[in-house]
N, C-alpha and C. Protein backbone atom coordinates (compact mmCIF):
# COMPACT_ATOMS: atom_id res chain seq x y z
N UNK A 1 0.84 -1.18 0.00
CA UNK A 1 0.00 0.00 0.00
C UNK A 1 0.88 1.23 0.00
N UNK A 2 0.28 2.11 -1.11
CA UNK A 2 1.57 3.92 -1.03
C UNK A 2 1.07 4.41 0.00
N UNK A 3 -0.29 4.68 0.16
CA UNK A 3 -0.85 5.43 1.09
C UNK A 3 -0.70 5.09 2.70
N UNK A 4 -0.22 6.62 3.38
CA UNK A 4 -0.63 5.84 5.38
C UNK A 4 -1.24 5.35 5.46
N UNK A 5 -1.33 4.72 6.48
CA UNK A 5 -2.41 3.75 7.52
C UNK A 5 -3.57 5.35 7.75
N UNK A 6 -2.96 6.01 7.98
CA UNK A 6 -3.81 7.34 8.93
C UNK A 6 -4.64 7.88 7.68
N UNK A 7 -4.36 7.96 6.23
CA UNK A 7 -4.66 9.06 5.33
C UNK A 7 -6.03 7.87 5.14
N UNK A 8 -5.61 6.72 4.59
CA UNK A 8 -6.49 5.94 4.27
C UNK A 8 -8.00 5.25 5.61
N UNK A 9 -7.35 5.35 6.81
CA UNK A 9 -8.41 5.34 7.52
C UNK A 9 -9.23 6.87 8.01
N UNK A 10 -8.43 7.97 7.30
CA UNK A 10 -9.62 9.11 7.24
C UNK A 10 -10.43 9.21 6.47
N UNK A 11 -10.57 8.31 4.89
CA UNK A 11 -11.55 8.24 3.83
C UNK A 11 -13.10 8.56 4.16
N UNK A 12 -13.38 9.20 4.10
CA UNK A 12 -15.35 9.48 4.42
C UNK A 12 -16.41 8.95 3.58
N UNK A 13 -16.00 8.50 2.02
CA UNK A 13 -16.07 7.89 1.61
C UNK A 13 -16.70 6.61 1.28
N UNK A 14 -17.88 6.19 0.96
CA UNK A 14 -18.44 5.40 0.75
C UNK A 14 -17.49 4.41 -0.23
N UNK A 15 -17.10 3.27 -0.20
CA UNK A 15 -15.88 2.56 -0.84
C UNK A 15 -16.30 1.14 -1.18
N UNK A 16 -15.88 0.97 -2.33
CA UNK A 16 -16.19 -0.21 -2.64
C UNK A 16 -14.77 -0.97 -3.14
N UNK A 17 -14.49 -2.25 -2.36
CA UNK A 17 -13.18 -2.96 -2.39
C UNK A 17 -13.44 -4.13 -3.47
N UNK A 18 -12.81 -4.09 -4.24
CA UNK A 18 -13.12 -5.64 -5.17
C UNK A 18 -12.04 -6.26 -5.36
N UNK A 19 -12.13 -7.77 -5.21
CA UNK A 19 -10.52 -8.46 -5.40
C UNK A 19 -10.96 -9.78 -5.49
N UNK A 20 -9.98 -10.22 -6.90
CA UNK A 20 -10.18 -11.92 -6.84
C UNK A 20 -9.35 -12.91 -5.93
N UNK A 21 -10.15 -13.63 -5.33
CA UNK A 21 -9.58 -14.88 -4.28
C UNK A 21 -7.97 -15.28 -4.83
N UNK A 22 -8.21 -15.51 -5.83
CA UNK A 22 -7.10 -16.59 -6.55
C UNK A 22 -5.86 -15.03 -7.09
N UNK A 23 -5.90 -14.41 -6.65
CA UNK A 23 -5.23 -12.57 -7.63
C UNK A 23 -4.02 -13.37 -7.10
N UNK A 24 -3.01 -13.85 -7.56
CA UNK A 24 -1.17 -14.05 -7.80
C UNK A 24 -0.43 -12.43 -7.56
N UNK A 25 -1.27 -11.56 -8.09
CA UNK A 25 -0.38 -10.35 -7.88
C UNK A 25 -0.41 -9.58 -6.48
N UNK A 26 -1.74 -8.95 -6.09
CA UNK A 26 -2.12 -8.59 -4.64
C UNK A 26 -2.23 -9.55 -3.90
N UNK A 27 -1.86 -9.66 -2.83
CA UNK A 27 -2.77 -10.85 -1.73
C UNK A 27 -3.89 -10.14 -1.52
N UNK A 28 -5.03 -11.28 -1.05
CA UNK A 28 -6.61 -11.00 -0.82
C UNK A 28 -6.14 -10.14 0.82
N UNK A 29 -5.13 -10.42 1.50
CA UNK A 29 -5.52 -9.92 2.99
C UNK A 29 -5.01 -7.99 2.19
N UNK A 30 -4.18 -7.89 1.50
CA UNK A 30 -4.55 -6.13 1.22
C UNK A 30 -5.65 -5.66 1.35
N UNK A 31 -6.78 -6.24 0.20
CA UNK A 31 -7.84 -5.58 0.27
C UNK A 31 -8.50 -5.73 1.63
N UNK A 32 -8.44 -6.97 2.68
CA UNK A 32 -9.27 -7.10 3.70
C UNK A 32 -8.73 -5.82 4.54
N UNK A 33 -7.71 -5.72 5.00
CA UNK A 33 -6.61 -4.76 5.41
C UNK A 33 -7.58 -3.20 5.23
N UNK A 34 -7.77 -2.93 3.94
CA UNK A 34 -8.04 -1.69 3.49
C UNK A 34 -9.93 -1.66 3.74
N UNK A 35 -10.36 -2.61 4.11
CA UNK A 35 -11.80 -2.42 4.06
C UNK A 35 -12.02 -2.27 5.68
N UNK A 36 -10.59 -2.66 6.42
CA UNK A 36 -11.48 -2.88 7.63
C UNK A 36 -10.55 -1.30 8.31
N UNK A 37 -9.83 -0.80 7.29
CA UNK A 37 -9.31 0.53 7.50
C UNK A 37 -10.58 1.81 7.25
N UNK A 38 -11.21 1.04 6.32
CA UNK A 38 -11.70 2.45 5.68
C UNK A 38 -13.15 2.30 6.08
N UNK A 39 -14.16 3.31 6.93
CA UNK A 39 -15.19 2.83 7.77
C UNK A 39 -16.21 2.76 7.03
N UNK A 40 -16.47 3.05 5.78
CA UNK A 40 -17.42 2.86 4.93
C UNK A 40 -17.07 2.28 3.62
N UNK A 41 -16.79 1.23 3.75
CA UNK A 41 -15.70 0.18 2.89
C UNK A 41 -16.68 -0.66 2.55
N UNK A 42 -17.11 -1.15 1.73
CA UNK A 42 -17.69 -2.74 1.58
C UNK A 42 -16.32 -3.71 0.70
N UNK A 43 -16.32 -4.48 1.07
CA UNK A 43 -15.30 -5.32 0.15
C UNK A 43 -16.24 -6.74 -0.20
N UNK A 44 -15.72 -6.83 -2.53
CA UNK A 44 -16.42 -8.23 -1.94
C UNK A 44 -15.39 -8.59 -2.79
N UNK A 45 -15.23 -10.37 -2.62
CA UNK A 45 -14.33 -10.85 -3.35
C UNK A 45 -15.23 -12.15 -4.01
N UNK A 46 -14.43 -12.39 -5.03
CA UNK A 46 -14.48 -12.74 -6.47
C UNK A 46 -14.22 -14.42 -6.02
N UNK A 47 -14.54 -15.48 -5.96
CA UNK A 47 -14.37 -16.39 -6.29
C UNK A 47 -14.02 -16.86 -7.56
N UNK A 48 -12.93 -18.09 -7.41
CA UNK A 48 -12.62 -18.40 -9.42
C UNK A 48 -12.41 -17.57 -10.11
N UNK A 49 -10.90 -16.34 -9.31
CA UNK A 49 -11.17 -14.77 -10.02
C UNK A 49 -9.28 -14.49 -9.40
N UNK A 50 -9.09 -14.26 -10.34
CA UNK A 50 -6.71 -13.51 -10.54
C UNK A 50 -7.46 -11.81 -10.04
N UNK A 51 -6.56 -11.66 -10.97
CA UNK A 51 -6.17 -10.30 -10.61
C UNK A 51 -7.20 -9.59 -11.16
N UNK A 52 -7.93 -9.47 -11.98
CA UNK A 52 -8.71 -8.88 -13.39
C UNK A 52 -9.81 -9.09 -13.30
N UNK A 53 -10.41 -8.75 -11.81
CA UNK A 53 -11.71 -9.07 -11.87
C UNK A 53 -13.02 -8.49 -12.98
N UNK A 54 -12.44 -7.05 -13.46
CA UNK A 54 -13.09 -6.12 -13.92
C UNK A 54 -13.11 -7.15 -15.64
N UNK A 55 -12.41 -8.32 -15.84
CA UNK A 55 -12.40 -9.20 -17.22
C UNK A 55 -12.96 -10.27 -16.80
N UNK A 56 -12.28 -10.89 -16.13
CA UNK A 56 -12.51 -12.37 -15.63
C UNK A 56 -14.50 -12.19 -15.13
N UNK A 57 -15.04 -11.44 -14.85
CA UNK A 57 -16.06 -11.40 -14.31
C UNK A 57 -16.53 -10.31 -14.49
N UNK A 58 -16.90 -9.76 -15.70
CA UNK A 58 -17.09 -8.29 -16.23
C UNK A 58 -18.54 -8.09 -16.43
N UNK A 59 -19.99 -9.47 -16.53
CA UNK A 59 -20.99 -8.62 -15.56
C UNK A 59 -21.15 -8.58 -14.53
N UNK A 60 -20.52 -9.59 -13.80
CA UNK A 60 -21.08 -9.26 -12.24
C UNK A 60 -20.49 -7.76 -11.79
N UNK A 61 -18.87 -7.92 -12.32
CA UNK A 61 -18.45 -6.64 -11.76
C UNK A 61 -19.28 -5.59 -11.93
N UNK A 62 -19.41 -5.64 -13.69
CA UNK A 62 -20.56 -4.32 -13.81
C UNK A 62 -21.99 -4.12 -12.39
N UNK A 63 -22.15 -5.20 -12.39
CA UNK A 63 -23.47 -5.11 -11.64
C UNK A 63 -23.26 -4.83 -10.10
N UNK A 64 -22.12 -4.91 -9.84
CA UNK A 64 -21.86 -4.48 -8.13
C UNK A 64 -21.71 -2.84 -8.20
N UNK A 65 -20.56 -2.99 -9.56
CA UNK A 65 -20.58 -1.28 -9.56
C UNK A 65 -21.45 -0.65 -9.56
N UNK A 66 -22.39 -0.49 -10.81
CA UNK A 66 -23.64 -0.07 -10.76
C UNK A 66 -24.51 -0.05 -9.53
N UNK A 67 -24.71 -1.37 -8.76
CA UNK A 67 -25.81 -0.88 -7.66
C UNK A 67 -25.03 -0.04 -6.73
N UNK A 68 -23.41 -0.46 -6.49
CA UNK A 68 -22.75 0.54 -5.79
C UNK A 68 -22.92 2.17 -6.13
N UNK A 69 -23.09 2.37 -6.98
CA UNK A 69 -22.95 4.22 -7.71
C UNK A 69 -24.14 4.27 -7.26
N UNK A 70 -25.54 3.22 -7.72
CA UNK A 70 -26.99 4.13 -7.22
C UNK A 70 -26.88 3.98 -5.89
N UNK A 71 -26.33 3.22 -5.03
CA UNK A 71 -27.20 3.31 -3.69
C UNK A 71 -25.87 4.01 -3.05
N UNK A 72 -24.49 4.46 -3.52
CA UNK A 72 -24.12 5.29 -2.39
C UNK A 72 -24.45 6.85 -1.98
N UNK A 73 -24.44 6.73 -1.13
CA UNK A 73 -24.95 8.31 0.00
C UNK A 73 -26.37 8.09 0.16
N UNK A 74 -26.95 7.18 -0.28
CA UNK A 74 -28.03 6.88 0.14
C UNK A 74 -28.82 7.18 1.18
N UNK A 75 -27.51 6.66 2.02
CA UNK A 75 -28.06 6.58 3.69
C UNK A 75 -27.76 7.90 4.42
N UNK A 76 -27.20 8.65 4.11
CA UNK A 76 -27.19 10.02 4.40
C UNK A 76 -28.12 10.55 5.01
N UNK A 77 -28.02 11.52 5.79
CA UNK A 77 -29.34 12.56 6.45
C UNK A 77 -29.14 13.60 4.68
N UNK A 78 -30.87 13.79 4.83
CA UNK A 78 -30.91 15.01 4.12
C UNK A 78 -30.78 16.18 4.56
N UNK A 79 -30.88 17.49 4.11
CA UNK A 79 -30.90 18.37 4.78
C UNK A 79 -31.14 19.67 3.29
N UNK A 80 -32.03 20.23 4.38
CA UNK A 80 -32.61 21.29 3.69
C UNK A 80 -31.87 22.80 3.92
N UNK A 81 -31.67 23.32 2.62
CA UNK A 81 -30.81 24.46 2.32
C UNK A 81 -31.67 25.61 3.17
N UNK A 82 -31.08 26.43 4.33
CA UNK A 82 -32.05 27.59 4.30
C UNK A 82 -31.99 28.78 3.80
């Protein structure tokens, strides 16, 4: 990881972690590492999945991303401009 421990557990950030089980290049505990750093992290991992999840598994990926983009800040308070 380039980034501190400190910079990366200040993220506010709604985050989405993706990583394949089987990835030869990252180990899977990085990403666990970084999800349980970052407090609004979801991480999911890829079964039967290297490095390339965004190929090796390119609709599901699509489809996590996607519900990820509509439903983050979701949960947010609203708040009205006065």
């Amino acid at each position: 990881m380039a980034s501190p421990e400190a910079d990366i557990r200040r993220l506010p950030h709604e985050t989405l972690v993706l990583h394949g089980r089987e990835d030869q290049v990252i180990p899977l505990a990085t990403s666990q590492t970084l999800a349980s750093w970052i407090p609004r992290a979801q991480l999911h991992v890829f079964g039967r999945c290297g490095h390339w999840t965004q190929i090796e598994h390119a609709a599901r990926f699509a489809r996590l991303v996607d519900d990820f983009l509509a439903e983050a800040g979701t949960d947010e308070p609203k708040t009205l401009d006065a």
